[in-house]
Protein backbone atom coordinates (compact mmCIF):
# COMPACT_ATOMS: atom_id res chain seq x y z
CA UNK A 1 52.95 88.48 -89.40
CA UNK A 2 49.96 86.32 -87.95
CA UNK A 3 47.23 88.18 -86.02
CA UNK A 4 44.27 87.06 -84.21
CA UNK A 5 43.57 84.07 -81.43
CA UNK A 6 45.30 80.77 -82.33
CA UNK A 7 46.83 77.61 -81.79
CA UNK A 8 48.19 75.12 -83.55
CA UNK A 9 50.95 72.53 -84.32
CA UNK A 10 51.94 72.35 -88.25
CA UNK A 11 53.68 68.73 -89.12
CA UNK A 12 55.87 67.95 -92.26
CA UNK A 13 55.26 65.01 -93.55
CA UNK A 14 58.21 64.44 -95.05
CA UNK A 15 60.57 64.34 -92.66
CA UNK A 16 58.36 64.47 -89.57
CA UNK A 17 59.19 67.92 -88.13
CA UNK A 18 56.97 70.81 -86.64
CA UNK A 19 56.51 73.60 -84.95
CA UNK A 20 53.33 74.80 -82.77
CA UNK A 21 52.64 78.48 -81.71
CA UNK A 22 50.20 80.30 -79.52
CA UNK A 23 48.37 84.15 -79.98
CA UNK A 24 50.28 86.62 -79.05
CA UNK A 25 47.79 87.24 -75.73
CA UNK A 26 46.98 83.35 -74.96
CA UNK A 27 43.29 84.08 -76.33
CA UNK A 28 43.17 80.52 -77.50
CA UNK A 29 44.44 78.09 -75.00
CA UNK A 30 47.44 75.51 -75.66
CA UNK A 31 49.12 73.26 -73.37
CA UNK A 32 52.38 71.40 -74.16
CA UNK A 33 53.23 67.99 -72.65
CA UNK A 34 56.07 65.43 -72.80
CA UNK A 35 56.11 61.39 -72.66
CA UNK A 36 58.29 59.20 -70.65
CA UNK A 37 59.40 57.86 -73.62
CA UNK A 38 60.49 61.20 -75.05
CA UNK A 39 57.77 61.95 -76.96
CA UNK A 40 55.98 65.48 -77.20
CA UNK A 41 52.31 66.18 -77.10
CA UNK A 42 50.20 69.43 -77.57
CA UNK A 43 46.66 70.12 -76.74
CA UNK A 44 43.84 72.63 -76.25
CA UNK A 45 42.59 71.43 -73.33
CA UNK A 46 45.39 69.81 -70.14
CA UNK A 47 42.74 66.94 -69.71
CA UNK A 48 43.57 65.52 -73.15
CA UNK A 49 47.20 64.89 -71.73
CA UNK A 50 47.29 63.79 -67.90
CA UNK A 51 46.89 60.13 -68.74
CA UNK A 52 50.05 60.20 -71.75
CA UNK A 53 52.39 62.70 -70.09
CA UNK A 54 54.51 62.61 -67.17
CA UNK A 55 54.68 66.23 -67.30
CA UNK A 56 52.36 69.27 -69.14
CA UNK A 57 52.61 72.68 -69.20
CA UNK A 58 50.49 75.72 -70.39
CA UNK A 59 52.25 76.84 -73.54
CA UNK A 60 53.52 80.54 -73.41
CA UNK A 61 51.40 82.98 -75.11
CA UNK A 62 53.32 84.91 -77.92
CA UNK A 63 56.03 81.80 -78.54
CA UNK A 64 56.56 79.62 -81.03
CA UNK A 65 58.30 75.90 -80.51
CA UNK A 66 59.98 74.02 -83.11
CA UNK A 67 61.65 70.27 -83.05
CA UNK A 68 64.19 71.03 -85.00
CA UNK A 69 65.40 73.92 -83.16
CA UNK A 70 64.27 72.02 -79.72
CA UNK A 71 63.54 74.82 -78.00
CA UNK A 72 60.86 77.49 -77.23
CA UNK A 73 61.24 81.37 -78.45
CA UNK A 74 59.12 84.12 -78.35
CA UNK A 75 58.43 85.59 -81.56
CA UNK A 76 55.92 88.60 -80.21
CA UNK A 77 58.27 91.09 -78.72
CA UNK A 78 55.98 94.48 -78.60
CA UNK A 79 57.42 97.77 -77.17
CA UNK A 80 55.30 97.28 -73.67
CA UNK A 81 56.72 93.84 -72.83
CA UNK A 82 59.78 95.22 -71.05
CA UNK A 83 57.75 97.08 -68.81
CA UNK A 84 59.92 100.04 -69.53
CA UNK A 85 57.35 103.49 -69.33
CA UNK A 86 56.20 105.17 -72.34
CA UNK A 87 55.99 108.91 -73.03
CA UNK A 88 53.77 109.48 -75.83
CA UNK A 89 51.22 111.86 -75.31
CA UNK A 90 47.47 110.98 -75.28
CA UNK A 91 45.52 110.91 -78.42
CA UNK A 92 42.02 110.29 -77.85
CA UNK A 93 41.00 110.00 -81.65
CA UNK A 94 43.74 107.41 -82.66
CA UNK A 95 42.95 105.22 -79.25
CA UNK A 96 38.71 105.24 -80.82
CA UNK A 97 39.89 104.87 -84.35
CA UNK A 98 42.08 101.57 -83.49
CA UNK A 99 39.29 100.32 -81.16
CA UNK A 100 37.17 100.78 -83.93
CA UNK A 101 39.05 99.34 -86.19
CA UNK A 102 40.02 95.66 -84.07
CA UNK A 103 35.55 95.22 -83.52
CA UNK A 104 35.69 95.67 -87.18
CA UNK A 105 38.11 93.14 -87.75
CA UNK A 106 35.96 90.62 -85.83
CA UNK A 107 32.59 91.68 -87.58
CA UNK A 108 34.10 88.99 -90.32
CA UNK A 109 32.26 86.15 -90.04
CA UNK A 110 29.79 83.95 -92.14
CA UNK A 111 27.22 82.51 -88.62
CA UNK A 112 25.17 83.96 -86.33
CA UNK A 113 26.44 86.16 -83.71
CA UNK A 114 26.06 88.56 -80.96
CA UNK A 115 27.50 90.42 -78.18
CA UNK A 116 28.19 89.98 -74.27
CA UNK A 117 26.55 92.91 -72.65
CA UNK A 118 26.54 93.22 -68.96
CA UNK A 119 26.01 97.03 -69.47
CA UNK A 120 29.95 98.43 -68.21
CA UNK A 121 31.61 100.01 -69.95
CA UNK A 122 34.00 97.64 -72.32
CA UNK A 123 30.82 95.18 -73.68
CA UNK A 124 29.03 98.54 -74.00
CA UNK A 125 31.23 100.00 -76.23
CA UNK A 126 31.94 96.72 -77.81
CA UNK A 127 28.39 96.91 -78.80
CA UNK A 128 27.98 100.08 -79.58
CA UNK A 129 30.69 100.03 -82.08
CA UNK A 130 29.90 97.14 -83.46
CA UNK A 131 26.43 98.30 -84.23
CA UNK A 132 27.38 101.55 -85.71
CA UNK A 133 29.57 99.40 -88.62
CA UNK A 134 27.65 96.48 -88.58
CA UNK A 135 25.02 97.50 -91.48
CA UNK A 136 27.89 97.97 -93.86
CA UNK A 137 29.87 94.31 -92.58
CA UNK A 138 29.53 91.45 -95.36
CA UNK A 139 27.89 89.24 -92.37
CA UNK A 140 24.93 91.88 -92.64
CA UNK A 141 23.83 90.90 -96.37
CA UNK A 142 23.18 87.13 -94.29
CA UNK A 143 21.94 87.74 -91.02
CA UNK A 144 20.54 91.35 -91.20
CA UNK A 145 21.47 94.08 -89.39
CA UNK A 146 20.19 93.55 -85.93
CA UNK A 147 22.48 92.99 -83.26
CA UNK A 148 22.19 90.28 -80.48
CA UNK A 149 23.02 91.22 -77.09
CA UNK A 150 23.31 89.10 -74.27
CA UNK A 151 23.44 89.08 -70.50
CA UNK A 152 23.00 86.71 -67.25
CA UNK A 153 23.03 87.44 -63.72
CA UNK A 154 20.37 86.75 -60.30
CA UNK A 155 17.54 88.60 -60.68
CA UNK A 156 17.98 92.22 -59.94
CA UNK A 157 21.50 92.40 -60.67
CA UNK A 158 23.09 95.79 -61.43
CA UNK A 159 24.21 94.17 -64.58
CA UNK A 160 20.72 93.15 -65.68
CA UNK A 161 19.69 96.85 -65.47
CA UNK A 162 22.29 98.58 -67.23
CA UNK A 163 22.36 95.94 -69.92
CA UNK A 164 19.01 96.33 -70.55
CA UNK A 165 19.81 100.60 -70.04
CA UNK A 166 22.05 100.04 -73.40
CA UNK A 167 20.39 97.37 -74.98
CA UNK A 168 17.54 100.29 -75.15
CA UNK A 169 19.73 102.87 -75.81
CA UNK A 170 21.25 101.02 -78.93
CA UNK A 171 18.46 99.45 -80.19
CA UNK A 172 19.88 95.56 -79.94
CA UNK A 173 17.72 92.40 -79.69
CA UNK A 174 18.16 92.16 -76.41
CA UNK A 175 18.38 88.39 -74.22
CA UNK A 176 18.46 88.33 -70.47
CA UNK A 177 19.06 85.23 -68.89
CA UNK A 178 18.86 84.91 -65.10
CA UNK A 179 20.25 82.22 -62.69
CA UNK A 180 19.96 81.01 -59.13
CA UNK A 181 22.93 80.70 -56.63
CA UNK A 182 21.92 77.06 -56.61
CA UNK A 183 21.82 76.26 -59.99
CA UNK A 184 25.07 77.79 -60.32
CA UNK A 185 26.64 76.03 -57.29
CA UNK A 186 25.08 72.26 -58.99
CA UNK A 187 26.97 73.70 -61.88
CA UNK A 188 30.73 74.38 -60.36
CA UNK A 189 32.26 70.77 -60.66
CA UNK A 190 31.25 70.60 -64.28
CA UNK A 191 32.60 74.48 -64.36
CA UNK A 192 36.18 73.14 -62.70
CA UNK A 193 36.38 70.63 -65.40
CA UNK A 194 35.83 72.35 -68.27
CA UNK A 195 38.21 75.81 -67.49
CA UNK A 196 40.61 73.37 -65.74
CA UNK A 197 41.42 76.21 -62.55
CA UNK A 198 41.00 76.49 -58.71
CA UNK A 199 41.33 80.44 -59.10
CA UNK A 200 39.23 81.71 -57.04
CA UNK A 201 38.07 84.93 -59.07
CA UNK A 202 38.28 82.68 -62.42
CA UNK A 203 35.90 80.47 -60.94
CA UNK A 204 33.30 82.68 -59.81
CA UNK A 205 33.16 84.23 -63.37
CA UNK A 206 32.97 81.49 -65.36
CA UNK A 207 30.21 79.68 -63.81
CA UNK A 208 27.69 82.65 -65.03
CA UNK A 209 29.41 82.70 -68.08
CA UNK A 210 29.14 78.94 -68.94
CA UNK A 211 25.82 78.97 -68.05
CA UNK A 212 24.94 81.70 -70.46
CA UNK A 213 26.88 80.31 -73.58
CA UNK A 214 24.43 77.24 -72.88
CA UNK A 215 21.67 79.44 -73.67
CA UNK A 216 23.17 81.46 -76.45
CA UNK A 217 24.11 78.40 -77.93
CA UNK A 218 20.67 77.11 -77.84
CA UNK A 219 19.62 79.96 -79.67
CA UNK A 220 21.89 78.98 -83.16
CA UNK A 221 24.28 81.80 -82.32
CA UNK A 222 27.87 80.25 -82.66
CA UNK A 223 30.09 83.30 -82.32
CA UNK A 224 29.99 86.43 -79.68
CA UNK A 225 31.33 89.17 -79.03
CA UNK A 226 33.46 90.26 -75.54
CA UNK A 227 34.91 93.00 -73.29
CA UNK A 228 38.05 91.31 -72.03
CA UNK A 229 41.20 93.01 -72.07
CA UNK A 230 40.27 96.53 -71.12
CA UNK A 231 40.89 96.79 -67.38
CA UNK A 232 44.46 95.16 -68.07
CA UNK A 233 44.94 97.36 -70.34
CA UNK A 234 44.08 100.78 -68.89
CA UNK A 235 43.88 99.63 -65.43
CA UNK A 236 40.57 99.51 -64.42
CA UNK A 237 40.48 97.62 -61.74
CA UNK A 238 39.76 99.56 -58.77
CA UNK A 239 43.09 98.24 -56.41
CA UNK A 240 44.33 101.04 -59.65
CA UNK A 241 43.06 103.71 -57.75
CA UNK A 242 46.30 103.34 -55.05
CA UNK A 243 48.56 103.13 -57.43
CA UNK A 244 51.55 105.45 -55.92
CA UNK A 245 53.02 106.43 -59.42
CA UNK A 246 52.59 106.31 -63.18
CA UNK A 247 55.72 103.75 -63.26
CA UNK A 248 53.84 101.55 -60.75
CA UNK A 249 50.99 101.98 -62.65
CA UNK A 250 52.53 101.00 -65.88
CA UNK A 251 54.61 97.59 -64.66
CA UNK A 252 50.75 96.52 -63.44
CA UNK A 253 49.73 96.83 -66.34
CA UNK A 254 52.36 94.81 -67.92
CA UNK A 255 52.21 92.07 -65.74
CA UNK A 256 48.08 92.21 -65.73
CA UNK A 257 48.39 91.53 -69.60
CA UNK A 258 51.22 88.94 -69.49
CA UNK A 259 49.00 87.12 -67.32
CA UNK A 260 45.64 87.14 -69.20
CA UNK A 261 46.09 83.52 -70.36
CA UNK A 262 45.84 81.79 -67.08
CA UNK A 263 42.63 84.34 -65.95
CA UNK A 264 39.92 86.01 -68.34
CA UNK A 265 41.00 84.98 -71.49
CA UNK A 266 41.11 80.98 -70.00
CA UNK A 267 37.75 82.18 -68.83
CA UNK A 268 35.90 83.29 -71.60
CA UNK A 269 37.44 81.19 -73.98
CA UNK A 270 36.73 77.76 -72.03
CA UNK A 271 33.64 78.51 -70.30
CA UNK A 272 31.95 79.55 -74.24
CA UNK A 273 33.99 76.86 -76.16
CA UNK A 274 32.27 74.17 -73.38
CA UNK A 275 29.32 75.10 -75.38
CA UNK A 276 30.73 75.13 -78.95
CA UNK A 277 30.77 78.59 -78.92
CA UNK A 278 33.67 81.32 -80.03
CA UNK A 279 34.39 84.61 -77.95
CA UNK A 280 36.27 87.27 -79.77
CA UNK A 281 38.04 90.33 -77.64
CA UNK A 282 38.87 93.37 -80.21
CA UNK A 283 40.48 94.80 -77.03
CA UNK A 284 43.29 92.33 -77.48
CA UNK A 285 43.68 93.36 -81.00
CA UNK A 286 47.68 93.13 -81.51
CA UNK A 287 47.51 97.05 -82.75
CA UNK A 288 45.32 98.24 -80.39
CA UNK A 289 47.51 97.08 -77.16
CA UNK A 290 50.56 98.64 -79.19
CA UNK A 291 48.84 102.09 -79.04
CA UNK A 292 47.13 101.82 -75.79
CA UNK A 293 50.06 100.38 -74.41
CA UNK A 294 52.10 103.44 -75.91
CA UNK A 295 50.28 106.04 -74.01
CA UNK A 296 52.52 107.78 -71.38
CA UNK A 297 50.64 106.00 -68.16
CA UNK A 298 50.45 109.83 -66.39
CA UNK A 299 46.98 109.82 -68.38
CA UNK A 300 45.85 106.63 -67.60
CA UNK A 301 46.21 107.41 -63.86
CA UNK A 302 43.19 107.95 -61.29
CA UNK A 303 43.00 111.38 -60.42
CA UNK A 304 39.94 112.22 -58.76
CA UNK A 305 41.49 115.69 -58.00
CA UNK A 306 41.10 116.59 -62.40
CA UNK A 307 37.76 114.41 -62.72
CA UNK A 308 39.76 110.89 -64.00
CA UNK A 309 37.79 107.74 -63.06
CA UNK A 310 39.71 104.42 -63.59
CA UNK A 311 39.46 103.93 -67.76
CA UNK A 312 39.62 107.81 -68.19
CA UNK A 313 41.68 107.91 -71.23
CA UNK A 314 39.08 104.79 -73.52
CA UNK A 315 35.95 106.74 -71.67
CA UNK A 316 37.11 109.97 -72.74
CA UNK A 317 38.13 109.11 -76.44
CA UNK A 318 34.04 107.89 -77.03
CA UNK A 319 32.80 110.75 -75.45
CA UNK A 320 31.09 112.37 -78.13
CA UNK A 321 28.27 115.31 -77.47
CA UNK A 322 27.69 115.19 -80.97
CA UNK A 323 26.98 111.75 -82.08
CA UNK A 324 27.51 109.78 -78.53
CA UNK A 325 28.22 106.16 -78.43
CA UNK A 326 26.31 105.85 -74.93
CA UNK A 327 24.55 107.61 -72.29
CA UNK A 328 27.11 109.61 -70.36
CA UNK A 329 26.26 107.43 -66.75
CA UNK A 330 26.93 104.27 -68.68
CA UNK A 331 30.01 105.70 -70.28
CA UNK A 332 31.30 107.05 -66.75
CA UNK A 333 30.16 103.70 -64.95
CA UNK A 334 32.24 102.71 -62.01
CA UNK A 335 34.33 98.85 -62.82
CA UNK A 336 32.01 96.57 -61.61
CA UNK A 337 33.89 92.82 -62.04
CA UNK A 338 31.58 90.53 -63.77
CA UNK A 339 31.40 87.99 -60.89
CA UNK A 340 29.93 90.93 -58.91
CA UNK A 341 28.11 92.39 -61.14
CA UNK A 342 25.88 89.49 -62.19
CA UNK A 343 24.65 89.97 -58.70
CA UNK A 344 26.67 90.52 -54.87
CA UNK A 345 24.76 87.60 -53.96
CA UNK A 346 26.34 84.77 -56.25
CA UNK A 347 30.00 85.54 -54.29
CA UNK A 348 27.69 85.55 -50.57
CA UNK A 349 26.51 82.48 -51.30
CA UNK A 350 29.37 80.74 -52.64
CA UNK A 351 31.25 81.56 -49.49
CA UNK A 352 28.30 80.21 -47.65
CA UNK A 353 28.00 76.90 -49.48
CA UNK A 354 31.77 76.36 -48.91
CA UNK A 355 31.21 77.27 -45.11
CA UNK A 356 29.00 74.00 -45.20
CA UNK A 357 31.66 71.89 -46.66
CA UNK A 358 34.66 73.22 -45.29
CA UNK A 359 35.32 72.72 -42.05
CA UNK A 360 37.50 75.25 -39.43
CA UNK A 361 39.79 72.31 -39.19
CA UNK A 362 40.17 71.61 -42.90
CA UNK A 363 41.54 74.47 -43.37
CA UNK A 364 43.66 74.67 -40.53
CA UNK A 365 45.33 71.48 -42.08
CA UNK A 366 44.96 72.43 -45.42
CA UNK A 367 49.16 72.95 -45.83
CA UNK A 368 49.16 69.29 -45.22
CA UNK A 369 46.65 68.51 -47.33
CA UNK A 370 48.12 70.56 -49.88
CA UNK A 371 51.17 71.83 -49.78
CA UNK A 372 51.56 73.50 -52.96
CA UNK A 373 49.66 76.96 -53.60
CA UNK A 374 47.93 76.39 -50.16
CA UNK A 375 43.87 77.23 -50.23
CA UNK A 376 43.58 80.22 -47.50
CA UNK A 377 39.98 80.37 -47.81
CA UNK A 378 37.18 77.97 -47.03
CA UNK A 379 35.91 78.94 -50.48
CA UNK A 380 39.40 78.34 -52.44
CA UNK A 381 39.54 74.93 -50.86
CA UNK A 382 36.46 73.50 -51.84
CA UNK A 383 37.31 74.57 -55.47
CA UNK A 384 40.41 72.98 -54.59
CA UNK A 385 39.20 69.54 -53.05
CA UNK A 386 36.99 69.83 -56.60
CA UNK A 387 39.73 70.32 -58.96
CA UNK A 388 42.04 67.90 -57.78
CA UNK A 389 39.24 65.40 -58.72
CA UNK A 390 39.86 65.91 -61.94
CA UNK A 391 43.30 66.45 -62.38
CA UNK A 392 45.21 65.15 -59.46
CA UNK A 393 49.00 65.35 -61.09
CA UNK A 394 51.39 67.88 -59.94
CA UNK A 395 51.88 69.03 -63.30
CA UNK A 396 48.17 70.11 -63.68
CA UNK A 397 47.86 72.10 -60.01
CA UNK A 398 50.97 73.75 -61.40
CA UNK A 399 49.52 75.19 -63.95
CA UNK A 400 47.50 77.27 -61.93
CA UNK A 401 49.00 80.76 -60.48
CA UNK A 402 49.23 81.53 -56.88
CA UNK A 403 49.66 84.48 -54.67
CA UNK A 404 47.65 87.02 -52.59
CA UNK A 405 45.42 89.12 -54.35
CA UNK A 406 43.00 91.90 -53.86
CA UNK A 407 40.30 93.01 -56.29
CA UNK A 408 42.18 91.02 -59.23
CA UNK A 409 45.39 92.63 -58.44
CA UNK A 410 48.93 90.80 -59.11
CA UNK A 411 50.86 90.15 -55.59
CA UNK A 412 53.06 92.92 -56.33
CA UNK A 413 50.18 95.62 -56.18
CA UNK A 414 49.05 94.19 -52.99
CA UNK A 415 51.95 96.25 -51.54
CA UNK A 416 50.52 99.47 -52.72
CA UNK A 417 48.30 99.28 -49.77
CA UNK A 418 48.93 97.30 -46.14
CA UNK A 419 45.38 97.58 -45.28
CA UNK A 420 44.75 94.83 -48.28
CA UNK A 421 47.31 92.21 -46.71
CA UNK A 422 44.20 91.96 -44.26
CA UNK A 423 41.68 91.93 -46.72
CA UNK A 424 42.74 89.74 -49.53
CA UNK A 425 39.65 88.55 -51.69
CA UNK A 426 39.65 88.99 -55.55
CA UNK A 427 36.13 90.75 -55.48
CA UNK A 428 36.12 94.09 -56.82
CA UNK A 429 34.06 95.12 -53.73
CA UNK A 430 37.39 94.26 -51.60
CA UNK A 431 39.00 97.29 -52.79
CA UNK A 432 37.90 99.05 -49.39
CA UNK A 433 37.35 102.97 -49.65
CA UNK A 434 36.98 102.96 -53.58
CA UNK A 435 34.05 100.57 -54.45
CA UNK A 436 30.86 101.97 -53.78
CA UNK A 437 29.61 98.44 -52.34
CA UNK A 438 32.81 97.46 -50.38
CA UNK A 439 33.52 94.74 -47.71
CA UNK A 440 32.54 96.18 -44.06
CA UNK A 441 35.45 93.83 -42.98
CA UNK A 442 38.12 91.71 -44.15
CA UNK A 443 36.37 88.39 -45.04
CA UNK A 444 37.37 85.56 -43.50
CA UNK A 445 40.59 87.00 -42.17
CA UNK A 446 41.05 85.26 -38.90
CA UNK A 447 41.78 81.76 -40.34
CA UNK A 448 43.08 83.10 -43.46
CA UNK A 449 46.08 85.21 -41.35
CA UNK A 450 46.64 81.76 -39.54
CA UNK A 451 47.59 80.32 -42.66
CA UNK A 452 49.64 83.00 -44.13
CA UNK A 453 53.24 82.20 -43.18
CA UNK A 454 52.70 78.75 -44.35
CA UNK A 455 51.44 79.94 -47.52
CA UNK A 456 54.42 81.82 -48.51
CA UNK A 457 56.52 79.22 -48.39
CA UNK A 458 54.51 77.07 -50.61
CA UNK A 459 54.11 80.21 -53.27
CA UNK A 460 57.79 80.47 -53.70
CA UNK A 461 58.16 77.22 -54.23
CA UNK A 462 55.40 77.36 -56.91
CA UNK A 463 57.40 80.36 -58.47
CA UNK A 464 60.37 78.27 -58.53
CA UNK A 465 58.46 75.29 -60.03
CA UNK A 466 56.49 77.50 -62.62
CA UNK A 467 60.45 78.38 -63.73
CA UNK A 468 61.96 75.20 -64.09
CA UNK A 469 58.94 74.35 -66.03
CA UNK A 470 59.95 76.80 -68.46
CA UNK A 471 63.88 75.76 -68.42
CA UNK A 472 62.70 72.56 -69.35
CA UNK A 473 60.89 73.52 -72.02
CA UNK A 474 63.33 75.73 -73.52
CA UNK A 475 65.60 72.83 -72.78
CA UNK A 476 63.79 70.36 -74.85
């Protein structure tokens, strides 16, 4: 029955049992940790158990854990989790009415607030939406009416154009922050600490985005609104457009969403809660996944041959002639991943300032150095050397996923191309031959390809760590 982001552990007093649960999605982070004196522990952030527990884990999203019981179960169990493909045909006005209906849902709260816009499509429409209900919201009658959008990237930034493109076009109150590559490279070991990752793609989102919910928060706005969820949801990523078939399509999907917890949604919740300040995603409402997630995937599929862009089926359902959300060029934007958008040059020169710290024989050795979820980039290892720091147990680099990627993809969808074996960088702009930017070559390849074999090894042993992890959980 509980809906929403949450964690939390509930105690009875009276004979000193409890139980602790997690959001369905993993919106709200929770780790879980146990003693060597058989004790448990729970926490919202790993750092508040490396020094107590012998071992921690990141708490499933969508199960609940109870001492009497002793074990963990999963209590959300939606139609989509067994990956198996749905047939229902698309209905664009019941996909914009349950959209509508989970921004809504947010609008309820008593402080100031606002909304991410980096001027794609998901904040847009997040902000469009919520301006079109906002005048009749109780948090209206105390703040006014006005909405507060805000946006950050390096000065001349395709997201600092089309933000302020819709900010215009809406009407909000419009902020526009703007950054340096330095300040945000002086920023990336407080970054590592506080979202508690060495992902690569993770890492070069959150920086921007921590250093905007600084500024938002110096402002007296305590709650914003965000875009997260979409591309999981209706595969918007651009590695989508190879996707070979709708059943392919449809498992990526799955998998994209199962793992939100450990990616965007540690992002945006961690790098705004550094700042004391509270992101809320309507498009991981609990109903809206169940109908978006119902959709037979055929319609969700690029098809460039019938005029389908990734994120067809949520552009199409808010394209309205007669009383349109957004200007049609916004609404048919191509994905542009917010660590690229805020500007191509934050990701050039974060592989340049890890040049200058890495050297060619660092990462040569880096299987010795670490053996587990091997760095394969000069860039991943610095955020590596960085991160270990911090949290130098086992149990806390095991937290973190592994595997090759391409544009954000899972390892799985790397197959659905062999070119991107060669090319394997989360940017969006890696998704050679569909982003309009793309790589002219496969960064970094030549050391990366030396590394390869060894990092296989070391990723299924990860796999088969992440999984006793879990037995031992259920175990306990």
């Amino acid at each position: 029955m509980l809906d929403g982001m949450f964690s939390f552990v509930l105690l009875d007093m009276r004979d000193k049992s409890f139980i602790a649960a997690r959001d369905a999605i993993g919106i709200t982070p929770l780790y879980m940790g146990w003693g060597l004196d058989g004790s448990v522990w729970f926490a919202s952030e790993m750092k508040a158990l490396s020094d107590d527990c012998e071992r921690f884990v990141s708490f499933l999203p969508g199960h609940i854990y109870s001492s009497k019981e002793g074990g963990l179960r999963r209590w959300y169990n939606p139609p989509w989790f067994s990956e198996c493909t749905p047939s229902t045909p698309y209905d664009a006005l019941a996909l914009r009415e349950a959209f509508e209906k989970a921004v809504v849902k947010r609008l309820m709260t008593d402080v100031p607030f606002g909304v991410l816009l980096s001027g794609g499509l998901d904040s847009s429409l997040v902000a469009a939406v919520a301006l079109r209900h906002l005048a009749e919201a109780k948090v209206a009658r105390q703040w006014g009416s006005q909405l507060h959008s805000f946006c950050i990237g390096l000065k001349g930034s395709p997201d600092l154009k089309a933000a302020r493109e819709v900010a215009d076009y809406l009407g909000t109150f419009h902020h526009e922050f703007h950054f340096t590559v330095q300040e945000g490279i002086d920023a990336l070991a407080e970054v590592i600490y506080h979202i508690e990752t060495y992902d690569v793609t993770t890492i070069r989102a959150s920086t921007p985005m921590f250093l905007m919910s600084r500024k938002i928060k110096s402002l007296g706005v305590k709650m914003v609104l965000s875009g997260e969820g979409s591309d999981e949801i209706f595969g918007g990523y651009l590695y989508f457009h190879k996707a070979p078939n709708k059943e392919e399509f449809h498992s990526e999907t799955c998998r994209k969403i199962k793992a939100l917890h450990l990616y965007d949604c540690l992002r945006a919740n961690k790098a705004t809660s550094a700042w004391g300040l509270e992101a809320r995603v309507p498009f991981l409402d609990k109903q809206f996944i169940d109908i978006a997630m119902d959709i037979d995937p055929e319609w969700k599929m690029i098809r460039r041959d019938l005029g389908r862009i990734e994120k067809w089926v949520l552009r199409n359902a808010f394209d309205d002639d007669q009383n349109p959300y957004l200007p049609k060029h916004i609404l048919y934007r191509q994905k542009e991943q917010f660590s690229d958008g805020v500007g191509y040059g934050w990701i050039d020169g974060l592989k340049d300032h890890a040049n200058e710290h890495v050297s060619d024989a660092m990462l040569m050795n880096a299987s010795f150095v670490y053996p587990e979820n091997t760095p394969t980039t000069k860039e991943a290892y610095y955020y590596r050397s960085i991160f270990e720091r911090f949290f130098p147990k086992n149990a806390a680099r095991s937290t973190v996923p592994g595997g090759p990627s391409v544009a954000c993809s899972t390892a799985k969808a790397v197959e659905w191309d062999a070119a991107w074996s060669k090319n394997l960088d989360p940017s969006g702009r890696a998704a050679l031959g569909v982003h309009a930017a793309a790589y002219q070559e496969a960064p970094e390849k030549t050391l990366a390809t030396e590394n390869s074999s060894s990092v296989d090894g070391h990723l299924r042993k990860l796999q088969d760590a992440m999984v006793e992890a879990t037995a031992t959980a259920t175990a306990l």
